[in-house]
PDB file of N, CA and C in Angstrom:
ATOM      1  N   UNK A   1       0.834  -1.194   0.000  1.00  0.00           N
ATOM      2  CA  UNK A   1       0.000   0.000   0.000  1.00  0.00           C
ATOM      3  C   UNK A   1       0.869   1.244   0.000  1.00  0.00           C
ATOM      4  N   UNK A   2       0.116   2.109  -0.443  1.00  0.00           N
ATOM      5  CA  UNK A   2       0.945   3.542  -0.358  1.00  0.00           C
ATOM      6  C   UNK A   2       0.605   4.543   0.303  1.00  0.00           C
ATOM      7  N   UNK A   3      -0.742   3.993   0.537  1.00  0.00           N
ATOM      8  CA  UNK A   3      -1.235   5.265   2.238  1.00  0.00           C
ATOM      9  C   UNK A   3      -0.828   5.299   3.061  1.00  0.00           C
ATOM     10  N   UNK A   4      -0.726   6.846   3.099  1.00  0.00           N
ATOM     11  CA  UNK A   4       0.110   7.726   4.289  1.00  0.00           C
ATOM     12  C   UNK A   4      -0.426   6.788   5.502  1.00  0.00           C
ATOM     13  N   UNK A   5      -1.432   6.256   5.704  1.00  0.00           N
ATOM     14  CA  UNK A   5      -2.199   5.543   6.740  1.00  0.00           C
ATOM     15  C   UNK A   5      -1.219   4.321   6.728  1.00  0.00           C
ATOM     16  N   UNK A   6      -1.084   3.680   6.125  1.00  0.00           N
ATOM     17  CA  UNK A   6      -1.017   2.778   6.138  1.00  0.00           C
ATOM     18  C   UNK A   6       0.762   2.548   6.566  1.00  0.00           C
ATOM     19  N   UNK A   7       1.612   3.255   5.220  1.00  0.00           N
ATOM     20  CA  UNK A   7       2.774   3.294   6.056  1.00  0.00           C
ATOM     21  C   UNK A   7       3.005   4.139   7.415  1.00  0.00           C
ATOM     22  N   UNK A   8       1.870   4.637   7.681  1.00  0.00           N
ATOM     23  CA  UNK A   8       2.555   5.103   9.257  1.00  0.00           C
ATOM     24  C   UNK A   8       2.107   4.122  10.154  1.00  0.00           C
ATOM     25  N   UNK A   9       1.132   3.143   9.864  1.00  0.00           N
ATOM     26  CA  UNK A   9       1.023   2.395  11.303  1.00  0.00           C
ATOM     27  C   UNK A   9       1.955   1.180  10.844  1.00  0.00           C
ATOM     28  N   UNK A  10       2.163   1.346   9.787  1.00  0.00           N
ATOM     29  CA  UNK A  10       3.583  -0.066   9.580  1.00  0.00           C
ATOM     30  C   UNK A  10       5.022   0.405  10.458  1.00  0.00           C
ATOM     31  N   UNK A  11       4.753   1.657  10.176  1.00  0.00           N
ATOM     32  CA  UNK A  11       6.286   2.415  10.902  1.00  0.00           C
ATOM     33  C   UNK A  11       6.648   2.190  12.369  1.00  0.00           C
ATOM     34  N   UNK A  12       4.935   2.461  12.841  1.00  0.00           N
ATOM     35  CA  UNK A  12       4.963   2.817  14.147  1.00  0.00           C
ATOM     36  C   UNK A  12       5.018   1.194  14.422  1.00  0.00           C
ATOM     37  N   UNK A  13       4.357   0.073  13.814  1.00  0.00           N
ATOM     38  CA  UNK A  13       4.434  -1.653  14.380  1.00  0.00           C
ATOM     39  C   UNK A  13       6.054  -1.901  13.993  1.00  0.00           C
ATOM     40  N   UNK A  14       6.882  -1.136  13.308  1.00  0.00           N
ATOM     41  CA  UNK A  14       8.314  -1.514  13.221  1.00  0.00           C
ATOM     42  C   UNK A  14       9.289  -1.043  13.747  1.00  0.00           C
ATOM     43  N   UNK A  15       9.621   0.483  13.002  1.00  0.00           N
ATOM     44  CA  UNK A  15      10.959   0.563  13.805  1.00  0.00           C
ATOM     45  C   UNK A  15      10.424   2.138  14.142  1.00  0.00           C
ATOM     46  N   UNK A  16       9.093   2.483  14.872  1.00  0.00           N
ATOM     47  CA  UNK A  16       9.200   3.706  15.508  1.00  0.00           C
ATOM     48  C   UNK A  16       9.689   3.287  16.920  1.00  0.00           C
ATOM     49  N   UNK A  17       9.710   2.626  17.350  1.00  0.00           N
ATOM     50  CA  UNK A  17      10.501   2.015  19.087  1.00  0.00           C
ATOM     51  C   UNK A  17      11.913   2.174  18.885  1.00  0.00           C
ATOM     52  N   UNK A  18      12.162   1.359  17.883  1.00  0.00           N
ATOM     53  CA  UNK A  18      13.896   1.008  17.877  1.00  0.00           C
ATOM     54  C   UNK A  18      14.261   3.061  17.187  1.00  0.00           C
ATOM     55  N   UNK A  19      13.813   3.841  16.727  1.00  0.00           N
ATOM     56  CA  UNK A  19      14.354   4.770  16.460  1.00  0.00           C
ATOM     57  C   UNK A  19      13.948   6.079  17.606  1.00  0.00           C
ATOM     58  N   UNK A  20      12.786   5.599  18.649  1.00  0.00           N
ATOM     59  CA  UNK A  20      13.303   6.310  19.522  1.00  0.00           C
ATOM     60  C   UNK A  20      14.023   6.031  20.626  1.00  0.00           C
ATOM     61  N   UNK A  21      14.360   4.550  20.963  1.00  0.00           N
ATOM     62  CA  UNK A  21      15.257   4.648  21.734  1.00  0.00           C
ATOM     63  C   UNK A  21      16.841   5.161  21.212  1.00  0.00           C
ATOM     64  N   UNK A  22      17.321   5.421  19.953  1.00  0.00           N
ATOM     65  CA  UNK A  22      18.255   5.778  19.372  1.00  0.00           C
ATOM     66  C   UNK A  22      17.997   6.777  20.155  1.00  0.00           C
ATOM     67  N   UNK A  23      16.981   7.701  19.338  1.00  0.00           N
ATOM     68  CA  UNK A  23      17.292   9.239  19.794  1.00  0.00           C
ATOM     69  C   UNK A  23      17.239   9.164  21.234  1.00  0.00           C
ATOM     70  N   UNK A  24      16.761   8.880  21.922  1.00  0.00           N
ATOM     71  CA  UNK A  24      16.713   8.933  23.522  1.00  0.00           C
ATOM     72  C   UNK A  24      18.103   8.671  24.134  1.00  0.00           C
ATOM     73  N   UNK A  25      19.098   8.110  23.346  1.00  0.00           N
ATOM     74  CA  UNK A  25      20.530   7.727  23.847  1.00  0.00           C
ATOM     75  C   UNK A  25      20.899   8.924  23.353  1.00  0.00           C
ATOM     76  N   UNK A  26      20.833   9.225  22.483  1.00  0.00           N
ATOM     77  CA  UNK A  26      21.524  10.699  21.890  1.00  0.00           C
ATOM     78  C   UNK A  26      21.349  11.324  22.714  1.00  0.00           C
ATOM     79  N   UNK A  27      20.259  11.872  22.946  1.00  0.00           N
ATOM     80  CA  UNK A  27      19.801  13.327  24.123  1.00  0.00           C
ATOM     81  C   UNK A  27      19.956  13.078  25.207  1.00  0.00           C
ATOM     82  N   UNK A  28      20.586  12.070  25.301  1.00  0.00           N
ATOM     83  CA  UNK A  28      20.804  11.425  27.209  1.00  0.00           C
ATOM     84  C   UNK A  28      22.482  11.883  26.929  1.00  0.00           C
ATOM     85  N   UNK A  29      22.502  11.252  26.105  1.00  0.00           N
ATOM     86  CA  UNK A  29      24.386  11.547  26.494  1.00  0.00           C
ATOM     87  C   UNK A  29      24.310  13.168  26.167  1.00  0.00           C
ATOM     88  N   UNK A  30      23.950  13.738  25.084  1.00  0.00           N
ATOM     89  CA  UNK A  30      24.051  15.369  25.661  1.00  0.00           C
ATOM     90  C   UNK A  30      24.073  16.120  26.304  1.00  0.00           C
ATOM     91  N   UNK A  31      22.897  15.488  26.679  1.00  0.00           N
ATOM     92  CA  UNK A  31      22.560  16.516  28.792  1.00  0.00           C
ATOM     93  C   UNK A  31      23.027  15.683  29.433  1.00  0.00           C
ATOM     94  N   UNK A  32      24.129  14.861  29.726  1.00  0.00           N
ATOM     95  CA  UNK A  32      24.548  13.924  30.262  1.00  0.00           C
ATOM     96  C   UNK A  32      26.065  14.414  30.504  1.00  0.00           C
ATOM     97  N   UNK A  33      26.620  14.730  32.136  1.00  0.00           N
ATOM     98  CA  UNK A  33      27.595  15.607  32.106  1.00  0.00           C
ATOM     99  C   UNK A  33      28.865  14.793  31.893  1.00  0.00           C
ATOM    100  N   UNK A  34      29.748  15.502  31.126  1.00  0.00           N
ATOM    101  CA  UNK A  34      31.090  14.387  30.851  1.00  0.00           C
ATOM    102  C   UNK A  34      32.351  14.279  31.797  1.00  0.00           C
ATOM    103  N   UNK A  35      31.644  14.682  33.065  1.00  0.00           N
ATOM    104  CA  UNK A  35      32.600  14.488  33.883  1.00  0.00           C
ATOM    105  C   UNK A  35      33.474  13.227  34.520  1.00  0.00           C
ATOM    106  N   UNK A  36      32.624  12.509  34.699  1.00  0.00           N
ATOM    107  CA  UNK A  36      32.814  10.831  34.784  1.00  0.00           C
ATOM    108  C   UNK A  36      33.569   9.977  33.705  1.00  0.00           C
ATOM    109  N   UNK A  37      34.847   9.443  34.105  1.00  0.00           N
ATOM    110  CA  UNK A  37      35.312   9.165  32.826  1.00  0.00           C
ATOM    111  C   UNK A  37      34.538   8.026  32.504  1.00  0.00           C
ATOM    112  N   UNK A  38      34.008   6.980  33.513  1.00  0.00           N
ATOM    113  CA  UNK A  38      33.503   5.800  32.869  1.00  0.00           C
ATOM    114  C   UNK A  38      32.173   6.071  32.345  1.00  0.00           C
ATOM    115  N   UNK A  39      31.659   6.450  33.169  1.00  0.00           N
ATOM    116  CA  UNK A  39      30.443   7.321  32.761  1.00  0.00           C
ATOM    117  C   UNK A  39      30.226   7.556  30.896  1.00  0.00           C
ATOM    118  N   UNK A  40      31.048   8.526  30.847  1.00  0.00           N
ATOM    119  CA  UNK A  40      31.221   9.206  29.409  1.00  0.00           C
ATOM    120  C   UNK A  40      31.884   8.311  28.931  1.00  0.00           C
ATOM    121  N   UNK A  41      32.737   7.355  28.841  1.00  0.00           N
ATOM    122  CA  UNK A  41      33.028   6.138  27.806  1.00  0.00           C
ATOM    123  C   UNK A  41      31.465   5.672  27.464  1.00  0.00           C
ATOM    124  N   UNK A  42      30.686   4.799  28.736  1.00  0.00           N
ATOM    125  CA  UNK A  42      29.944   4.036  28.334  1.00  0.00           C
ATOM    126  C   UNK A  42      28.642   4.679  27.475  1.00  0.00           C
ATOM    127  N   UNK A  43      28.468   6.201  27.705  1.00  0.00           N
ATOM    128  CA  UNK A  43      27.609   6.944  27.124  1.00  0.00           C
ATOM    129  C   UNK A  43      28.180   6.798  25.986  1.00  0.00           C
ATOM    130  N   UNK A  44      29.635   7.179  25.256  1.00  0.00           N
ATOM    131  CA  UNK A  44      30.506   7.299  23.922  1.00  0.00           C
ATOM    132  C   UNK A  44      29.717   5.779  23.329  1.00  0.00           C
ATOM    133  N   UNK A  45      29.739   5.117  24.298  1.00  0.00           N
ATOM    134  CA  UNK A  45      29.726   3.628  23.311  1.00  0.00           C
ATOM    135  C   UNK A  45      28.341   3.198  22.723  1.00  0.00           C
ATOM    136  N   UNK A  46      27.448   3.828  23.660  1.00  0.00           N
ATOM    137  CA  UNK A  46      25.976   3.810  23.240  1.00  0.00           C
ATOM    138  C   UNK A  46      25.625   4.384  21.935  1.00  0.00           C
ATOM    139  N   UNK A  47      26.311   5.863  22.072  1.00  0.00           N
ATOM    140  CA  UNK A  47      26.185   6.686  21.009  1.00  0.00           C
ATOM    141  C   UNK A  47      26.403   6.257  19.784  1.00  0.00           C
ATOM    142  N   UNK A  48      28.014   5.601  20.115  1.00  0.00           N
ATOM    143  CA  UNK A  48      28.383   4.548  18.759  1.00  0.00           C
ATOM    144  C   UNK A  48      27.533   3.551  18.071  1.00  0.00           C
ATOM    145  N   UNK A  49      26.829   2.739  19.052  1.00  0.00           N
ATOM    146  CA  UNK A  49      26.212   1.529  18.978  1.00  0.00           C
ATOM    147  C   UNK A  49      24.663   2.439  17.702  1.00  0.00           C
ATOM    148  N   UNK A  50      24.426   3.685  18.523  1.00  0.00           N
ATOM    149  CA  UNK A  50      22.848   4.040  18.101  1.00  0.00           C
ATOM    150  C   UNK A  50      23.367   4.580  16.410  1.00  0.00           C
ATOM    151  N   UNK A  51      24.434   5.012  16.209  1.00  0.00           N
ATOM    152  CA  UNK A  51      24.590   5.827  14.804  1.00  0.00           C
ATOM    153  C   UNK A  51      24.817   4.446  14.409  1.00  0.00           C
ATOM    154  N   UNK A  52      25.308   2.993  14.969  1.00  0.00           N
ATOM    155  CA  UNK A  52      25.729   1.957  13.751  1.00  0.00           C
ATOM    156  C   UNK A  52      24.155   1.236  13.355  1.00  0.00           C
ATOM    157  N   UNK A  53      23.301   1.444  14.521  1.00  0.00           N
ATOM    158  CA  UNK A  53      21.837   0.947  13.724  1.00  0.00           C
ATOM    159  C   UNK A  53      21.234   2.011  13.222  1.00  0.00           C
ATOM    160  N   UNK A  54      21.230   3.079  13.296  1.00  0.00           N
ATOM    161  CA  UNK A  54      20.800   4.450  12.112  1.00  0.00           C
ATOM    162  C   UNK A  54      21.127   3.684  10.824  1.00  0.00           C
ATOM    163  N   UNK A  55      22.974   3.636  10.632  1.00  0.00           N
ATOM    164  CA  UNK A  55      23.159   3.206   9.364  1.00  0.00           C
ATOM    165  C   UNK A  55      22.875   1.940   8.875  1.00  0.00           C
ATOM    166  N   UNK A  56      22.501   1.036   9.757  1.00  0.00           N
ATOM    167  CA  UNK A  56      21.790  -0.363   9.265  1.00  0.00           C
ATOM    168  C   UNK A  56      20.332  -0.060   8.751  1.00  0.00           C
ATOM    169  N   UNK A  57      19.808   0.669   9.448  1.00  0.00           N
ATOM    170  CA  UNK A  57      18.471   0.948   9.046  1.00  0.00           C
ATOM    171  C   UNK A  57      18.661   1.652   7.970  1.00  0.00           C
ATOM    172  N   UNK A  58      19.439   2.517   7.617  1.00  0.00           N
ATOM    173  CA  UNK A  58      19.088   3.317   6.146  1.00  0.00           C
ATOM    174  C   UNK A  58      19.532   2.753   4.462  1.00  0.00           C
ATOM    175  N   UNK A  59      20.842   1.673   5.073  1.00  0.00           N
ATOM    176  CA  UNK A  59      21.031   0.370   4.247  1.00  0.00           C
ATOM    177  C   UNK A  59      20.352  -0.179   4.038  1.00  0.00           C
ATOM    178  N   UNK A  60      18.979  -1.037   4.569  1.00  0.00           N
ATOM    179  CA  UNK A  60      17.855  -1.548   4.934  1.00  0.00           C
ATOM    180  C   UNK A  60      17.207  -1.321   3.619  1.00  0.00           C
ATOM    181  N   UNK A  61      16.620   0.056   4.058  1.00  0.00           N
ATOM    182  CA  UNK A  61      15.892   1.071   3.368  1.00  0.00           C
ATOM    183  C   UNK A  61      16.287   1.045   2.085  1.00  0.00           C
ATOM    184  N   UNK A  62      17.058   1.265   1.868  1.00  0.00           N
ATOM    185  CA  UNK A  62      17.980   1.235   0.610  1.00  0.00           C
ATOM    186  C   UNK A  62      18.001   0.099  -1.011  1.00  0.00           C
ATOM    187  N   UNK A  63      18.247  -0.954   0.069  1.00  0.00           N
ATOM    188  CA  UNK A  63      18.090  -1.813  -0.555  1.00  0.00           C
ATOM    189  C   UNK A  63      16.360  -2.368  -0.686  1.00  0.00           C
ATOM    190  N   UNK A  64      15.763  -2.221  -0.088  1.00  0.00           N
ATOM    191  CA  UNK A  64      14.069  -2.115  -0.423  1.00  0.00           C
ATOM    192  C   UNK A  64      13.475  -0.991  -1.348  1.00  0.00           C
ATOM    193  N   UNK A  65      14.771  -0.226  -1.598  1.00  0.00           N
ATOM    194  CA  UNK A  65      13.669   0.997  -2.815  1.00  0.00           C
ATOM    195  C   UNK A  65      14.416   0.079  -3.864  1.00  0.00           C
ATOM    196  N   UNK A  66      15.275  -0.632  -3.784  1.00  0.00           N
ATOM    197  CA  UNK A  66      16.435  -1.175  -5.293  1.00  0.00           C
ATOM    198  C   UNK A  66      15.433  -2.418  -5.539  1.00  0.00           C
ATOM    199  N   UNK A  67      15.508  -3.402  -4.342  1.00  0.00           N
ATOM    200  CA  UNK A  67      14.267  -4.374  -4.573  1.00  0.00           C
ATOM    201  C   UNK A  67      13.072  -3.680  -5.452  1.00  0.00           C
ATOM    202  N   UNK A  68      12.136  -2.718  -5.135  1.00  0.00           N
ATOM    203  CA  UNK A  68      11.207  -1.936  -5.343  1.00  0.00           C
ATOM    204  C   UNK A  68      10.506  -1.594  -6.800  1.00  0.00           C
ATOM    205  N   UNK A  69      12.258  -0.652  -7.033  1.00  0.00           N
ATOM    206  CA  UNK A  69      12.189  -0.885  -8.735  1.00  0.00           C
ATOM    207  C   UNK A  69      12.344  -1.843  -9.737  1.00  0.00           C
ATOM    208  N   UNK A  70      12.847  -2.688  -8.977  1.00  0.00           N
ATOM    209  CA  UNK A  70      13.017  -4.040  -9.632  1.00  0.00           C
ATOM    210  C   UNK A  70      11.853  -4.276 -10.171  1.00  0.00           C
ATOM    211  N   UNK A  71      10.718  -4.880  -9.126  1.00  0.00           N
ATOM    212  CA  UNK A  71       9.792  -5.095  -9.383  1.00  0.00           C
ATOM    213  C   UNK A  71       8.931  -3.893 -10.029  1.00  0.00           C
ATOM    214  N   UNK A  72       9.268  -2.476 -10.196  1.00  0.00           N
ATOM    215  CA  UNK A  72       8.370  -1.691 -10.861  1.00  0.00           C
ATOM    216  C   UNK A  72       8.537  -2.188 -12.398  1.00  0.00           C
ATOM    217  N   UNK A  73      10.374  -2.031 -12.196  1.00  0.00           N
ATOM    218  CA  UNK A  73      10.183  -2.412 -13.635  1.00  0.00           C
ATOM    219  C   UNK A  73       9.960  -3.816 -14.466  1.00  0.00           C
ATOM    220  N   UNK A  74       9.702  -5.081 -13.512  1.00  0.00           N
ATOM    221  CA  UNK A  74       9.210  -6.440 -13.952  1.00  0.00           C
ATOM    222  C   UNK A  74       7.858  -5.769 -14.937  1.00  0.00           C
ATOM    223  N   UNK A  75       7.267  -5.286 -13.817  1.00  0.00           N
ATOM    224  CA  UNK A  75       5.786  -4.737 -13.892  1.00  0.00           C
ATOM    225  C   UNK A  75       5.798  -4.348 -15.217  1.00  0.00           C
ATOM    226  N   UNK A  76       6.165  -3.216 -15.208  1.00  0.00           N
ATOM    227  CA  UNK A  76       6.237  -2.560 -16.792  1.00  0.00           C
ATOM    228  C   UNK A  76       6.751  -2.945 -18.282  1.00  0.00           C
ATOM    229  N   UNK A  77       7.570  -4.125 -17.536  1.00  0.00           N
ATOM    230  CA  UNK A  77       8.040  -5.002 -18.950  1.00  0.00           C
ATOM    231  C   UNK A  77       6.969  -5.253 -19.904  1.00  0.00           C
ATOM    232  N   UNK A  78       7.870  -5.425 -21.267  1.00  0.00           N
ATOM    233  CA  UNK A  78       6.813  -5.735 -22.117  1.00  0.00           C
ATOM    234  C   UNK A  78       7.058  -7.387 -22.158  1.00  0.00           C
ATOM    235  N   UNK A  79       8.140  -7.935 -21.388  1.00  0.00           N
ATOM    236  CA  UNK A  79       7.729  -9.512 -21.948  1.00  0.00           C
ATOM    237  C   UNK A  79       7.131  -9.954 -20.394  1.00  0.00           C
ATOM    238  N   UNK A  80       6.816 -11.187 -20.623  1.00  0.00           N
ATOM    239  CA  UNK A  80       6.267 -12.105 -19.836  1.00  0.00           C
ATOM    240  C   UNK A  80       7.037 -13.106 -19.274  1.00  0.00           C
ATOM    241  N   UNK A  81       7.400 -13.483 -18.225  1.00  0.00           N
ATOM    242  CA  UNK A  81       8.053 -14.027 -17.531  1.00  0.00           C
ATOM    243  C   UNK A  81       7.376 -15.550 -17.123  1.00  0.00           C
ATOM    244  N   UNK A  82       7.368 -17.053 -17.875  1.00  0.00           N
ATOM    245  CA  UNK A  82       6.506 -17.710 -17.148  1.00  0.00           C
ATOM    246  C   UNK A  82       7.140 -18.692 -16.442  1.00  0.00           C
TER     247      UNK A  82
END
């Protein structure tokens, strides 16, 4: 489907959780004072961890618009595939 409806409650049953706990590590380690050295390592490492599933997720993504056209353009072929 292509309704706005529709991909938003797919979003929200998928990865609206996993992308706000990302951001929620982000804005924690910001206001999060760096005085503590262990402290601020283990915050550093979270941070790390949340930008390496950002970029899994947008790889993801990625490769589902390439899948995508694939199939747009099966679709539009003029031969038949049996």
């Amino acid at each position: 489907e292509v309704r706005v409806s529709h991909i938003s409650a797919r979003y929200l049953k998928t990865w609206f959780l996993p992308d706000i706990c990302i951001i929620s590590i982000d804005y924690l380690f910001m206001l999060s004072d760096a005085g503590g050295g262990s402290k601020a390592q283990s915050a550093l490492r979270l941070s790390k961890i949340a930008r390496f599933l950002r970029i899994l997720r947008i790889l993801r993504l990625r490769k589902l618009r390439d899948i995508l056209e694939v199939l747009v353009r099966r679709q539009n072929s003029e031969h038949v595939v049996v």
